[in-house]
C-alpha atoms as a PDB file:
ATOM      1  CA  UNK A   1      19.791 -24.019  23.043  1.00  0.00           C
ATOM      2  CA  UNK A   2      17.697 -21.287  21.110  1.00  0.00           C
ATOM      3  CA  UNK A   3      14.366 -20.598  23.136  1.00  0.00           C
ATOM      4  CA  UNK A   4      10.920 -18.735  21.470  1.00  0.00           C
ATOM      5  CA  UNK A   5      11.189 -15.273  20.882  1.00  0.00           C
ATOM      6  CA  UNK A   6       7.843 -12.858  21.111  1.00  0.00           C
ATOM      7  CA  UNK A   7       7.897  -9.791  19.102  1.00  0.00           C
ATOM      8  CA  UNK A   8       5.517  -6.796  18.913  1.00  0.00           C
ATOM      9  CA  UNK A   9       5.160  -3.851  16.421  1.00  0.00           C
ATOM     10  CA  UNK A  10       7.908  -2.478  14.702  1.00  0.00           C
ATOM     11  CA  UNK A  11      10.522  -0.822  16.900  1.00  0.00           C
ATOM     12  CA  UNK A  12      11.574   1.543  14.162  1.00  0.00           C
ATOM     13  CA  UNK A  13      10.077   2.705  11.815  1.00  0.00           C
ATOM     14  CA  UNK A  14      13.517   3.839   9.785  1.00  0.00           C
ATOM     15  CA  UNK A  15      14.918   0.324   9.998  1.00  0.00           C
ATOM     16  CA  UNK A  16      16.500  -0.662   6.591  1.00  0.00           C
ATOM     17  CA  UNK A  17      17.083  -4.413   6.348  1.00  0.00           C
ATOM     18  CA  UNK A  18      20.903  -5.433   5.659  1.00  0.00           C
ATOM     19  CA  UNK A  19      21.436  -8.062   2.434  1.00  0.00           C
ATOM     20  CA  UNK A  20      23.594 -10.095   5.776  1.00  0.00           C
ATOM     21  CA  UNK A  21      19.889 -10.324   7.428  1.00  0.00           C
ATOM     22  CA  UNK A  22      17.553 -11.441   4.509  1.00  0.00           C
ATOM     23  CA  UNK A  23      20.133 -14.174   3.749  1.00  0.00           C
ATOM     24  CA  UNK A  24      20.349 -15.858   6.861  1.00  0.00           C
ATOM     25  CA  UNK A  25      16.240 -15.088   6.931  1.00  0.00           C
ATOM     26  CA  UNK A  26      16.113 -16.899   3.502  1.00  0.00           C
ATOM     27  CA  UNK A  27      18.633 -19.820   4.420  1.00  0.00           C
ATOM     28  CA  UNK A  28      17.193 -20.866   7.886  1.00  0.00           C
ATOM     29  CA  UNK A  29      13.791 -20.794   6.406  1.00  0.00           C
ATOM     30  CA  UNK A  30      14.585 -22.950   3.724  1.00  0.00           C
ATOM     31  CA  UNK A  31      16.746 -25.457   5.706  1.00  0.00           C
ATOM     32  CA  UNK A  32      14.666 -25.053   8.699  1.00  0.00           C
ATOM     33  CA  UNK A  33      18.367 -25.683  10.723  1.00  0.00           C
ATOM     34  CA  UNK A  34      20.415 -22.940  11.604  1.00  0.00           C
ATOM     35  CA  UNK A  35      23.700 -25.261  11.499  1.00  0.00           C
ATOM     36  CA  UNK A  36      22.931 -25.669   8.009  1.00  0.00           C
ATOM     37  CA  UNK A  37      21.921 -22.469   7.425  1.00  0.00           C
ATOM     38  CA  UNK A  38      25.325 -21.075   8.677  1.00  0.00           C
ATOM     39  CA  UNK A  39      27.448 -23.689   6.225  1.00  0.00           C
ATOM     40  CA  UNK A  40      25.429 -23.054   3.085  1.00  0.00           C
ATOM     41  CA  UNK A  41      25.994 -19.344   4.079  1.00  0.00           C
ATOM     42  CA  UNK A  42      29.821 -20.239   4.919  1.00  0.00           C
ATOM     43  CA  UNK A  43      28.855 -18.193   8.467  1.00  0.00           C
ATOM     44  CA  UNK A  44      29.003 -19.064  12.156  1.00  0.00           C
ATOM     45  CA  UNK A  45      25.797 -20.358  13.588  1.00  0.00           C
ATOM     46  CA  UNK A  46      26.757 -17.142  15.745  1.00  0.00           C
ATOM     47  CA  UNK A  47      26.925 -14.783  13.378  1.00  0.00           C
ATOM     48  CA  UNK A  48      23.775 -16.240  11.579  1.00  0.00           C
ATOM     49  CA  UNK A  49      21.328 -16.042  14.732  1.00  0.00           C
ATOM     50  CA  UNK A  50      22.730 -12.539  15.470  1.00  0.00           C
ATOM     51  CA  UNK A  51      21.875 -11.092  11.555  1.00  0.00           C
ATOM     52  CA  UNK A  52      18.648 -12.767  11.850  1.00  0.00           C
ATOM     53  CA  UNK A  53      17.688 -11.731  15.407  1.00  0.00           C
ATOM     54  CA  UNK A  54      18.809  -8.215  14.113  1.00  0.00           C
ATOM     55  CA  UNK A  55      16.274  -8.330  11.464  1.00  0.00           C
ATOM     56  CA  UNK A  56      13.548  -9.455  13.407  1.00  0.00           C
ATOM     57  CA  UNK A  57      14.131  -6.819  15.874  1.00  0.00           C
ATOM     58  CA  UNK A  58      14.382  -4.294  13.215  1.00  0.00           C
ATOM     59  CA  UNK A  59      10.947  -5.071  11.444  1.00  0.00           C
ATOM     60  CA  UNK A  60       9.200  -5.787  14.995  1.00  0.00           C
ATOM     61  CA  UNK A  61       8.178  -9.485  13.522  1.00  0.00           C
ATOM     62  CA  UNK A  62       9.001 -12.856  14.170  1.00  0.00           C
ATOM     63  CA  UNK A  63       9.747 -14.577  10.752  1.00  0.00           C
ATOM     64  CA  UNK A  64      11.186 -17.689  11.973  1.00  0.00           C
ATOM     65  CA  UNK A  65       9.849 -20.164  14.558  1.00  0.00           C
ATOM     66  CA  UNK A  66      12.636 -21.902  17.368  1.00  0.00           C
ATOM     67  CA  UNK A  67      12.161 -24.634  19.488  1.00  0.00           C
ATOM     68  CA  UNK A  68      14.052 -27.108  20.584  1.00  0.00           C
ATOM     69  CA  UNK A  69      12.710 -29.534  18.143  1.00  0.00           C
ATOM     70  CA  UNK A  70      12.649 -28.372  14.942  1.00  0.00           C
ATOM     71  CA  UNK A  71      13.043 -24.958  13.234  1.00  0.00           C
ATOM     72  CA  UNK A  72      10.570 -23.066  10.652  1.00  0.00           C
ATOM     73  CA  UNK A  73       9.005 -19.798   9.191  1.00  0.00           C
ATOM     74  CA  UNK A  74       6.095 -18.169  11.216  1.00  0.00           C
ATOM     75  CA  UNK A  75       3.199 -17.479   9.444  1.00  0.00           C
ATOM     76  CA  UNK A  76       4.487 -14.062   8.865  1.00  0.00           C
ATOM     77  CA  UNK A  77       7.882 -15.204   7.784  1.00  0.00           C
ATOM     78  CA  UNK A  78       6.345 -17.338   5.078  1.00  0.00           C
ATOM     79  CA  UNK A  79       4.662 -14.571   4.087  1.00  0.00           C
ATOM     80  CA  UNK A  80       7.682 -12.149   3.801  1.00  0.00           C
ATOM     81  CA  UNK A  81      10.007 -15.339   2.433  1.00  0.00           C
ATOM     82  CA  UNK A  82       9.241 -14.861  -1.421  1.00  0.00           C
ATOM     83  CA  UNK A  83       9.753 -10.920  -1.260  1.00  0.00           C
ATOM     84  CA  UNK A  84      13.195 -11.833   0.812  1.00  0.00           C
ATOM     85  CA  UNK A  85      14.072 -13.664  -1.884  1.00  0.00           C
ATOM     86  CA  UNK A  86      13.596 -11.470  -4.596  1.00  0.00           C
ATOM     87  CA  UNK A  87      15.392  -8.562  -2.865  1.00  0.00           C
ATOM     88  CA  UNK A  88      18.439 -11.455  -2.945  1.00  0.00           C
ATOM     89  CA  UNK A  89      17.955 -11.712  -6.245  1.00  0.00           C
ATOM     90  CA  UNK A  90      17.712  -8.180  -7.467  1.00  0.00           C
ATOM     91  CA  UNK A  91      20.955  -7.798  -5.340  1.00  0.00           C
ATOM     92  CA  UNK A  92      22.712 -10.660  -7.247  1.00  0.00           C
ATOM     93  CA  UNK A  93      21.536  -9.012 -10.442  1.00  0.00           C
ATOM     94  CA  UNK A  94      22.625  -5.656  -9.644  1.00  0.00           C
ATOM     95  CA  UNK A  95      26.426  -7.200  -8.619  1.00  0.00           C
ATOM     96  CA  UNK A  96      26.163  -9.073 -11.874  1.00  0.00           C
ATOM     97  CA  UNK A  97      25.411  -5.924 -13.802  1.00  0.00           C
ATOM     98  CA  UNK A  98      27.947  -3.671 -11.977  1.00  0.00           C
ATOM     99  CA  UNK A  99      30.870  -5.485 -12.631  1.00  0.00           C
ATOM    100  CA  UNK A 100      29.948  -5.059 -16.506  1.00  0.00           C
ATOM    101  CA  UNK A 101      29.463  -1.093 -16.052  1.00  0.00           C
ATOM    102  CA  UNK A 102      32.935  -1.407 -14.202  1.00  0.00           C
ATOM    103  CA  UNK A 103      34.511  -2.475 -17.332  1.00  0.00           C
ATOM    104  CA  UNK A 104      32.891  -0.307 -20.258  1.00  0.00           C
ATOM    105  CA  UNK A 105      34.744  -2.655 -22.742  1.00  0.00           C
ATOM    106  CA  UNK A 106      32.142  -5.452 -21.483  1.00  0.00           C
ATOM    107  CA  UNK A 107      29.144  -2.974 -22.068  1.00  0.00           C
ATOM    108  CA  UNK A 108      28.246  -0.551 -24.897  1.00  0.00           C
ATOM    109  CA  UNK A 109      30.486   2.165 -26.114  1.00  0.00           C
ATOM    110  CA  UNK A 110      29.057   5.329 -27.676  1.00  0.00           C
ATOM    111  CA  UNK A 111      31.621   6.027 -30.183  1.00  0.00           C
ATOM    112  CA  UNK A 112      31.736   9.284 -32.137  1.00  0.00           C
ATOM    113  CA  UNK A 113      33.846   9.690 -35.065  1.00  0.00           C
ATOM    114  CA  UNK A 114      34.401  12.766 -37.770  1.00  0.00           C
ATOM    115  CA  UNK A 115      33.165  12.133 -41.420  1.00  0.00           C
ATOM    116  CA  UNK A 116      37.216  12.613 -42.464  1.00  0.00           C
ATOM    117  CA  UNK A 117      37.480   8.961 -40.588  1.00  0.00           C
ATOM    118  CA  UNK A 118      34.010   7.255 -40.001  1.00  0.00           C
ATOM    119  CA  UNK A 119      33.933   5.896 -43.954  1.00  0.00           C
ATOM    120  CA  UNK A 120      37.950   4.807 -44.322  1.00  0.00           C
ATOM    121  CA  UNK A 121      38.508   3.094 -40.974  1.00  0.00           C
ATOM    122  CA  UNK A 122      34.788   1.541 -39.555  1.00  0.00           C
ATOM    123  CA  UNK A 123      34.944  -1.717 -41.613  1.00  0.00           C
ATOM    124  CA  UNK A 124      38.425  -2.796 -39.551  1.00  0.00           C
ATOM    125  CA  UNK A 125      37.194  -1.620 -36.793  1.00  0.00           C
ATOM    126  CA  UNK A 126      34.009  -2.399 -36.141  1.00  0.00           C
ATOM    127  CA  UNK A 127      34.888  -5.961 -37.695  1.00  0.00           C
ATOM    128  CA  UNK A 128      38.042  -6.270 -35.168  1.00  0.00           C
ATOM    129  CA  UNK A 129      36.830  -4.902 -32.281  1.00  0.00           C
ATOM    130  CA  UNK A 130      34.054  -7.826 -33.048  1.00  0.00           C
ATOM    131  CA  UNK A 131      36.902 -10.406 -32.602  1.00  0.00           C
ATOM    132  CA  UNK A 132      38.836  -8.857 -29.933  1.00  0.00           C
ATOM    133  CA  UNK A 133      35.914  -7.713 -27.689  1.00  0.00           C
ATOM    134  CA  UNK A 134      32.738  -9.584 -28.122  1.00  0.00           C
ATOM    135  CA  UNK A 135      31.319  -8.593 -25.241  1.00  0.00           C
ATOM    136  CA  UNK A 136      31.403  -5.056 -26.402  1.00  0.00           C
ATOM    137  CA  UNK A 137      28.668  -3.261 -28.327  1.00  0.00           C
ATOM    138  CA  UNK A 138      29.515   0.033 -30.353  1.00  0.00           C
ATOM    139  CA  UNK A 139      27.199   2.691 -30.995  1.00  0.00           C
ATOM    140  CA  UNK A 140      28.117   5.207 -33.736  1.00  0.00           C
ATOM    141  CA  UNK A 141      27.478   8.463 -34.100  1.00  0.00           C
ATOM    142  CA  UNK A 142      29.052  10.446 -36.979  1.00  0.00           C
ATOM    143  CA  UNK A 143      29.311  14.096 -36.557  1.00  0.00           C
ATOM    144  CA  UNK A 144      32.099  17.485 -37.016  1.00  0.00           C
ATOM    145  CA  UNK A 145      34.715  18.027 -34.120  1.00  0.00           C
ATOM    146  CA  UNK A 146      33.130  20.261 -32.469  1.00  0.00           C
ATOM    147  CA  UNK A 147      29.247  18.895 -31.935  1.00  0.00           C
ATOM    148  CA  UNK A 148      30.912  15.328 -30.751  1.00  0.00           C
ATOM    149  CA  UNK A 149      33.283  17.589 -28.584  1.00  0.00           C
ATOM    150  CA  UNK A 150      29.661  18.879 -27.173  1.00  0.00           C
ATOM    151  CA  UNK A 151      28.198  16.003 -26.946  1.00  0.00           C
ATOM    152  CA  UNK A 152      31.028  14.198 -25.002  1.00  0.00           C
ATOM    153  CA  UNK A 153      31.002  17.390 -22.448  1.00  0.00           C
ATOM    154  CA  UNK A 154      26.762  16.921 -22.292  1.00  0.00           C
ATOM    155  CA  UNK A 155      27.231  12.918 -21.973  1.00  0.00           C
ATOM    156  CA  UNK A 156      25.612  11.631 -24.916  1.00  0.00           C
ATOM    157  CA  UNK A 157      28.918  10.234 -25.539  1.00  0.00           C
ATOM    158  CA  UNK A 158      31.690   8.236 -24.052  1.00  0.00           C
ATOM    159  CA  UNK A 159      34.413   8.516 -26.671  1.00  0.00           C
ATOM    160  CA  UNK A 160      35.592  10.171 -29.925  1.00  0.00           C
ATOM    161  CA  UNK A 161      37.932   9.558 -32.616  1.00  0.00           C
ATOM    162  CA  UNK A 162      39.009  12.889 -34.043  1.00  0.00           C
ATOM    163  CA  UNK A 163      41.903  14.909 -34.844  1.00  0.00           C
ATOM    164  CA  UNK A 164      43.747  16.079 -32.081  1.00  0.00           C
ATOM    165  CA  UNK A 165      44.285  18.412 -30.086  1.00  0.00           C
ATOM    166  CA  UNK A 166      41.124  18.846 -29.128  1.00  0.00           C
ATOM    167  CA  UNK A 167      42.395  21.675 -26.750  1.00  0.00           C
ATOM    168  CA  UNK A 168      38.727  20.862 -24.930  1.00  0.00           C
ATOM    169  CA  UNK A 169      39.042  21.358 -20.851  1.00  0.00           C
ATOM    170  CA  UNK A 170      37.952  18.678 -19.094  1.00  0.00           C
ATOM    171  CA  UNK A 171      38.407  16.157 -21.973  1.00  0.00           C
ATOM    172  CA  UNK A 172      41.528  14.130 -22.248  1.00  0.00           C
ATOM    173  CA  UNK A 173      43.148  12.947 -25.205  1.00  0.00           C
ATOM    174  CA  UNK A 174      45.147   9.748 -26.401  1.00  0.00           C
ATOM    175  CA  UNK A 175      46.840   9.888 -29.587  1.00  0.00           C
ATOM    176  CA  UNK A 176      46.768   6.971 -32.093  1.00  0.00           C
ATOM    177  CA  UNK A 177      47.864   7.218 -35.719  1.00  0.00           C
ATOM    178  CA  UNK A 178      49.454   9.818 -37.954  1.00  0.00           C
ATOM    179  CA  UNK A 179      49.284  10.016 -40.836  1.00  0.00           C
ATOM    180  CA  UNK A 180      50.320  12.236 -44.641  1.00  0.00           C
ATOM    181  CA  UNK A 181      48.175  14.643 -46.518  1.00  0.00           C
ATOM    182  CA  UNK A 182      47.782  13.338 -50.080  1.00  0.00           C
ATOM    183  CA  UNK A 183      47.401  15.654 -53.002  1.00  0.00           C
ATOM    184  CA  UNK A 184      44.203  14.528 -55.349  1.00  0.00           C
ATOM    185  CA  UNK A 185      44.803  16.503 -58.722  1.00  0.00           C
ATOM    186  CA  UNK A 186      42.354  16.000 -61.881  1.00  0.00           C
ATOM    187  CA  UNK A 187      42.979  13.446 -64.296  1.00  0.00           C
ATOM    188  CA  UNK A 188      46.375  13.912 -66.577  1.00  0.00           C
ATOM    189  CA  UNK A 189      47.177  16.320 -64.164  1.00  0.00           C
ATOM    190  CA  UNK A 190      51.351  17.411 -64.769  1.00  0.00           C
ATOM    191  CA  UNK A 191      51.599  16.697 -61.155  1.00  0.00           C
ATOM    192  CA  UNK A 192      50.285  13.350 -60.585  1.00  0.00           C
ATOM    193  CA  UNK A 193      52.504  10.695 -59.525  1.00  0.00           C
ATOM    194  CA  UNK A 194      54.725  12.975 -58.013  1.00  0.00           C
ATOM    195  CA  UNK A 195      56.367  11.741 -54.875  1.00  0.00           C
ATOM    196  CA  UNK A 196      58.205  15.321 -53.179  1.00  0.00           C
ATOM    197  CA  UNK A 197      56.147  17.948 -54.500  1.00  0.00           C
ATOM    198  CA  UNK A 198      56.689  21.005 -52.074  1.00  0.00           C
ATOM    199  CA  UNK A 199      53.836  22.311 -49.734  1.00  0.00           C
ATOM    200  CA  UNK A 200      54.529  25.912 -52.027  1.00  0.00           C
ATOM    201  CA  UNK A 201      52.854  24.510 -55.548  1.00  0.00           C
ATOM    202  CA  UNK A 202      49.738  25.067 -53.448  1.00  0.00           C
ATOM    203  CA  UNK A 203      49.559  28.424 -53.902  1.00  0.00           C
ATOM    204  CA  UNK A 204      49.308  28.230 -57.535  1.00  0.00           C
ATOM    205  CA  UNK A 205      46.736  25.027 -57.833  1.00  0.00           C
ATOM    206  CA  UNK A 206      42.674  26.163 -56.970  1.00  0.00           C
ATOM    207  CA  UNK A 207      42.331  24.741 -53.493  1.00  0.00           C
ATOM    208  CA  UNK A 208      38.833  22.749 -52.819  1.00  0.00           C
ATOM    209  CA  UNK A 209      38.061  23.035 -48.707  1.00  0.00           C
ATOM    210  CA  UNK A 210      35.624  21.651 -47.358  1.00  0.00           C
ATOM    211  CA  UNK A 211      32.628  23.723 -45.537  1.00  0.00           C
ATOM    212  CA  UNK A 212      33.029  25.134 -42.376  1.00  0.00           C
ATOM    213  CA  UNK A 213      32.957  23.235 -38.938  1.00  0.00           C
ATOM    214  CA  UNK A 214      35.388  20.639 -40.683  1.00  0.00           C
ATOM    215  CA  UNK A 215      38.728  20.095 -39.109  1.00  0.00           C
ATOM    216  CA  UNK A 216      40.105  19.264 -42.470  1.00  0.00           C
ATOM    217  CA  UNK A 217      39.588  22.641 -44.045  1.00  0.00           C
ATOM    218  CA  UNK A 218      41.551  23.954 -40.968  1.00  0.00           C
ATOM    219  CA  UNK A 219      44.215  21.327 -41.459  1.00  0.00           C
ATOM    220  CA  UNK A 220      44.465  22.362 -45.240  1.00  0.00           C
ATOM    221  CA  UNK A 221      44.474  25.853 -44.715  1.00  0.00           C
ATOM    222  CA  UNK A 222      47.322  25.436 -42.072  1.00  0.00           C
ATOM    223  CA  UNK A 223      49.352  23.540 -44.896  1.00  0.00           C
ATOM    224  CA  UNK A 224      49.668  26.771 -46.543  1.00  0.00           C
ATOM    225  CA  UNK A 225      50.219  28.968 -43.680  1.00  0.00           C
ATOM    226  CA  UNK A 226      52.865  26.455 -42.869  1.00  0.00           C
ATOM    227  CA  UNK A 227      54.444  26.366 -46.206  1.00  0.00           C
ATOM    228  CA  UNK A 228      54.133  30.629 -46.034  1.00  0.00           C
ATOM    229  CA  UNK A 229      52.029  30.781 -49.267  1.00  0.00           C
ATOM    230  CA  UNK A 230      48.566  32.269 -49.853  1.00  0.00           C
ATOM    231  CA  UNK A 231      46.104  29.262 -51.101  1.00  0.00           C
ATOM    232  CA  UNK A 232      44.365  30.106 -54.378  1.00  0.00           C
ATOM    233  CA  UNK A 233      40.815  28.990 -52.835  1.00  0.00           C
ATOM    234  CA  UNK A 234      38.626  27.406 -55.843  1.00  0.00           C
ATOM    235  CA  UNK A 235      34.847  28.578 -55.515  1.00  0.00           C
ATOM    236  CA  UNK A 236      33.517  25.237 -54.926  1.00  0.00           C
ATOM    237  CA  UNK A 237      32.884  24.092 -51.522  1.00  0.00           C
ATOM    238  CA  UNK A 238      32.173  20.728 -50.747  1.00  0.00           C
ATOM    239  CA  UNK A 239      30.261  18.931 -47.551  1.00  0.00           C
ATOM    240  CA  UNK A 240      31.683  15.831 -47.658  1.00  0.00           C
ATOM    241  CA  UNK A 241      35.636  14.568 -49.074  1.00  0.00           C
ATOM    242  CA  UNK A 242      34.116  11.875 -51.481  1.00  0.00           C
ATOM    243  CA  UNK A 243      32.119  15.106 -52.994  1.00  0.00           C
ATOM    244  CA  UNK A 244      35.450  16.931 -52.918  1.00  0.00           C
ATOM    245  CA  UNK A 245      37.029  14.142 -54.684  1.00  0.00           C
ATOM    246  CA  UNK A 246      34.605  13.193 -57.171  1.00  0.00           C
ATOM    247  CA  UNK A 247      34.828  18.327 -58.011  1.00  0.00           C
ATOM    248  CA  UNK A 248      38.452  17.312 -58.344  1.00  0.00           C
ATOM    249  CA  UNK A 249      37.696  14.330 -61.070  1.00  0.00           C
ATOM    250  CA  UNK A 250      35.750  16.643 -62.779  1.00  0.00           C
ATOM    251  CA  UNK A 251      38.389  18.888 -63.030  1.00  0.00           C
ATOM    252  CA  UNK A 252      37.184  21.911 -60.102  1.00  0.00           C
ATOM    253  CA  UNK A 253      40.394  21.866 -58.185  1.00  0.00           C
ATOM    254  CA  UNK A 254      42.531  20.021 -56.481  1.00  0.00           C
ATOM    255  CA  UNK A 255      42.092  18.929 -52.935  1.00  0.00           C
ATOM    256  CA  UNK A 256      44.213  17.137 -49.832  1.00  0.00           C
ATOM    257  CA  UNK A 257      42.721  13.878 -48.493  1.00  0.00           C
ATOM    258  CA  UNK A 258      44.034  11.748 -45.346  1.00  0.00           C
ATOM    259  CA  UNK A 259      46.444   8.798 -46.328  1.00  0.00           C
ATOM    260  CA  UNK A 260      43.937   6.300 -44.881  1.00  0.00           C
ATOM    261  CA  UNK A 261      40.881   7.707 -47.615  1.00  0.00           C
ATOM    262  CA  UNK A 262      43.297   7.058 -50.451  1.00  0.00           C
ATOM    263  CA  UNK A 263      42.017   3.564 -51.447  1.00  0.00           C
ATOM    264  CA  UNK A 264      37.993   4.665 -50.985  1.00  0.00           C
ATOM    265  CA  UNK A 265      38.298   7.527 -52.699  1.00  0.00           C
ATOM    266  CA  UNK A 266      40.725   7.054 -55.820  1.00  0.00           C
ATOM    267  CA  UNK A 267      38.536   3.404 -56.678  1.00  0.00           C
ATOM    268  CA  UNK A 268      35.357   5.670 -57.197  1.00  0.00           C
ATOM    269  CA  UNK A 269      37.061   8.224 -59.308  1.00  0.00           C
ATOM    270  CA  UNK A 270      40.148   8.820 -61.975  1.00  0.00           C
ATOM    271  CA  UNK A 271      41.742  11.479 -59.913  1.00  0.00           C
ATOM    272  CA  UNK A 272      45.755  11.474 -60.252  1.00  0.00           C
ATOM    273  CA  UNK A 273      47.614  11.652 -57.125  1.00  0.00           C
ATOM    274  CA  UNK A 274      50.870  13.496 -55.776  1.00  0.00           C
ATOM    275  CA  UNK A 275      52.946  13.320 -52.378  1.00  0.00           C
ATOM    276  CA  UNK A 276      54.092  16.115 -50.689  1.00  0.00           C
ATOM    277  CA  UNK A 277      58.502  16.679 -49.777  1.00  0.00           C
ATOM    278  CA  UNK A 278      59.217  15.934 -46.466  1.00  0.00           C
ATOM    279  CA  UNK A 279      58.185  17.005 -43.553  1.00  0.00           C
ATOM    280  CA  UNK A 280      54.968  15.874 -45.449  1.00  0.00           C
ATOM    281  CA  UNK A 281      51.886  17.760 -43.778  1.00  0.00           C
ATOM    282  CA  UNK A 282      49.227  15.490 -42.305  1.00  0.00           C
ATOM    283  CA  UNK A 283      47.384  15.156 -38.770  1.00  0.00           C
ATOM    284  CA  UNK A 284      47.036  12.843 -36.048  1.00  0.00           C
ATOM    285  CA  UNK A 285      44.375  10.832 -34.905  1.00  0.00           C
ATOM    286  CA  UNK A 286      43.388  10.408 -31.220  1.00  0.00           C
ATOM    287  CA  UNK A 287      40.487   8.995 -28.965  1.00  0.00           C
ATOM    288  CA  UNK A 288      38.821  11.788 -26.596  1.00  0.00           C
ATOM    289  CA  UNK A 289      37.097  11.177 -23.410  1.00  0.00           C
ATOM    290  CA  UNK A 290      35.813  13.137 -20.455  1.00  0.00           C
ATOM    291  CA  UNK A 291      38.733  13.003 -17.634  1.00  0.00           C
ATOM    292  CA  UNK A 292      36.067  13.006 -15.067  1.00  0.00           C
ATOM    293  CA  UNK A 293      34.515   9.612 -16.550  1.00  0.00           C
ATOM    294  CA  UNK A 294      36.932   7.451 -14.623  1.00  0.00           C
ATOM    295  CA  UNK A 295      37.434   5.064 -17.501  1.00  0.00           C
ATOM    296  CA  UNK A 296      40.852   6.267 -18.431  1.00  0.00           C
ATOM    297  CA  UNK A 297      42.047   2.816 -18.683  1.00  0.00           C
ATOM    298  CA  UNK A 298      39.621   1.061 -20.486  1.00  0.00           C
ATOM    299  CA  UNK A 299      39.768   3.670 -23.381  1.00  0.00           C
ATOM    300  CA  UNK A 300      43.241   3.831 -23.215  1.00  0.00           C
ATOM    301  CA  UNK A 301      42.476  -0.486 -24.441  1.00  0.00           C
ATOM    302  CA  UNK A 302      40.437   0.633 -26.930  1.00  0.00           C
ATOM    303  CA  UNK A 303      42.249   3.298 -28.401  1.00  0.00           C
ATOM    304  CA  UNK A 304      45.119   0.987 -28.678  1.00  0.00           C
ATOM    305  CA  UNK A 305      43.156  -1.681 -29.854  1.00  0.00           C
ATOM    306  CA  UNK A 306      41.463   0.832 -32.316  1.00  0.00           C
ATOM    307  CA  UNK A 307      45.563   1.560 -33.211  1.00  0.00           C
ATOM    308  CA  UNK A 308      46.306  -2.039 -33.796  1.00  0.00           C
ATOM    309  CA  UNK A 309      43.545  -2.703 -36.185  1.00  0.00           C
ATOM    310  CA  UNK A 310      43.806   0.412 -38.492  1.00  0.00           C
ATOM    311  CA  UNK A 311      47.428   0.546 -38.882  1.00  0.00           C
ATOM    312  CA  UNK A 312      47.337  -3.364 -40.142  1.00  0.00           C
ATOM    313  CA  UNK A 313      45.298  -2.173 -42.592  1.00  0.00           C
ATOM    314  CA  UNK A 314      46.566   1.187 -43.754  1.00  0.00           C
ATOM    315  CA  UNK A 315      49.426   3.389 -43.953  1.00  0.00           C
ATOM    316  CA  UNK A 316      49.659   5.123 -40.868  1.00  0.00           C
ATOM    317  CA  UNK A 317      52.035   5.815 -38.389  1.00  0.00           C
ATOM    318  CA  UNK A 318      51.360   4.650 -34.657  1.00  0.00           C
ATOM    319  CA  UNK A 319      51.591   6.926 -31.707  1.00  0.00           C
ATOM    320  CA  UNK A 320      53.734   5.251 -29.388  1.00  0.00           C
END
């Protein structure tokens, strides 16, 4: 038998209601019987009274009215009810919401990639990942190696497709894709069609780079080193590969472009192609993320994911 209960003035001042409290609060107001309250709540009736007499000894107010005939809010409780109730609520939201952050493939993504990717692979991606995570949203950002590897450190981003290593403390790398260097020649070119030229001719073609900050021109200057020839650098420098391409068609230079821009870049422009002798020069493709972000998994998904949809489109190699 549960008997009236008088309380004065809050006891303490630093009292912090529990989510346990407000719910029984909620329930026994609303059912006005604590044996109902307890089975909505899937409780004992013991453990109910207790996390309600705990709040009501916490705030130094009687919320709820007990007699042996029938059970309801005080006039202070129905006051407090609605505010109980949203604190509920904003907890149910906040559960709901957390267990979307806990899965960042259920959330957005911000998704850096380098210009020597971003145009040849985002349709199949973006279009796949679509199908294969709908519940995901992908932000973009475009950018050289080195300012995404910044921004990733800073947080503005969560992930990065670039080519590895990054050789970046604190970030850690999965590898995706490899794949060949191609050599773009001008039109008629003696070369073109070629299928085992040796890294060596490049020391007597005019080599187009790219500016600085782009881990192509690295990549292309470390063909030669690799090859042990001096590049004959063309004076033409170019900011983007399609504008490399296009100084090539007109007949500028010759350039190497990444297997997977071969079909872009060749349908805008008459440029002849050539393949290199094995071991054919290239790069590899990875996703980047911070270590400390905790999400290891998850982008270890997408990056396979990311692997699955590119190399059914193009000729690349998989990491496995």
């Amino acid at each position: 038998m549960i008997y009236g209960t008088t309380l004065i003035g809050m006891t303490d001042k630093t009292f912090q209601p529990t989510l346990a409290g407000l719910r029984a609060f909620v329930a026994v107001a609303e059912k006005q019987h604590f044996g109902g309250a307890a089975t909505s709540l899937g409780v004992s009736q013991s453990t109910l009274s207790q996390a309600l007499a705990t709040l009501e000894s916490g705030l130094g107010t009687q919320l709820v009215e007990r007699s042996t005939r029938r059970v309801q809010a005080t006039a202070e409780g129905t006051q407090l009810l609605p505010l109980a109730r949203a604190v509920l609520d904003a907890a149910e939201s906040f559960t709901a919401a957390a267990a979307g952050v806990s899965d960042p493939l259920q959330g957005t993504v911000r998704l850096g990639l380098i210009p020597t990717v971003a145009p040849y692979v985002l349709p199949t991606v973006l279009a796949g990942l679509r199908r294969r995570l709908p519940e995901l949203t992908v932000r973009v950002i475009e950018d050289q190696t080195e300012r995404l590897l910044a921004f990733l450190r800073d947080g503005a981003l969560d992930a990065a497709l670039i080519a590895l290593p990054a050789d970046t403390p604190g970030i850690r790398e999965v590898p995706i894709y490899e794949e060949d260097f191609v050599l773009t020649l001008p039109p008629g070119h003696p070369l073109a069609g070629k299928r085992r030229v040796p890294s060596a001719v490049l020391s007597e073609l005019p080599l187009l780079l790219l500016d600085e900050g782009h881990c192509l021109r690295d990549q292309a200057l470390e063909v030669c080193q690799k090859a042990g020839v001096r590049a004959e650098l063309a004076d033409t420098r170019a900011a983007s590969l399609a504008t490399a391409v296009q100084c090539v068609s007109g007949g500028l230079g010759v350039t190497l472009i990444p297997e997977s821009a071969v079909a872009v870049e060749t349908a805008r422009s008459g440029v002849g192609l050539a393949h290199f002798a094995p071991p054919r020069p290239g790069r590899r493709i990875g996703l980047v993320f911070r270590s400390s972000s905790g999400r290891e998994e998850a982008y270890r998904r997408l990056a396979e994911i990311i692997g699955e949809l590119i190399s059914s489109e193009q000729q690349v190699r998989l990491v496995t």
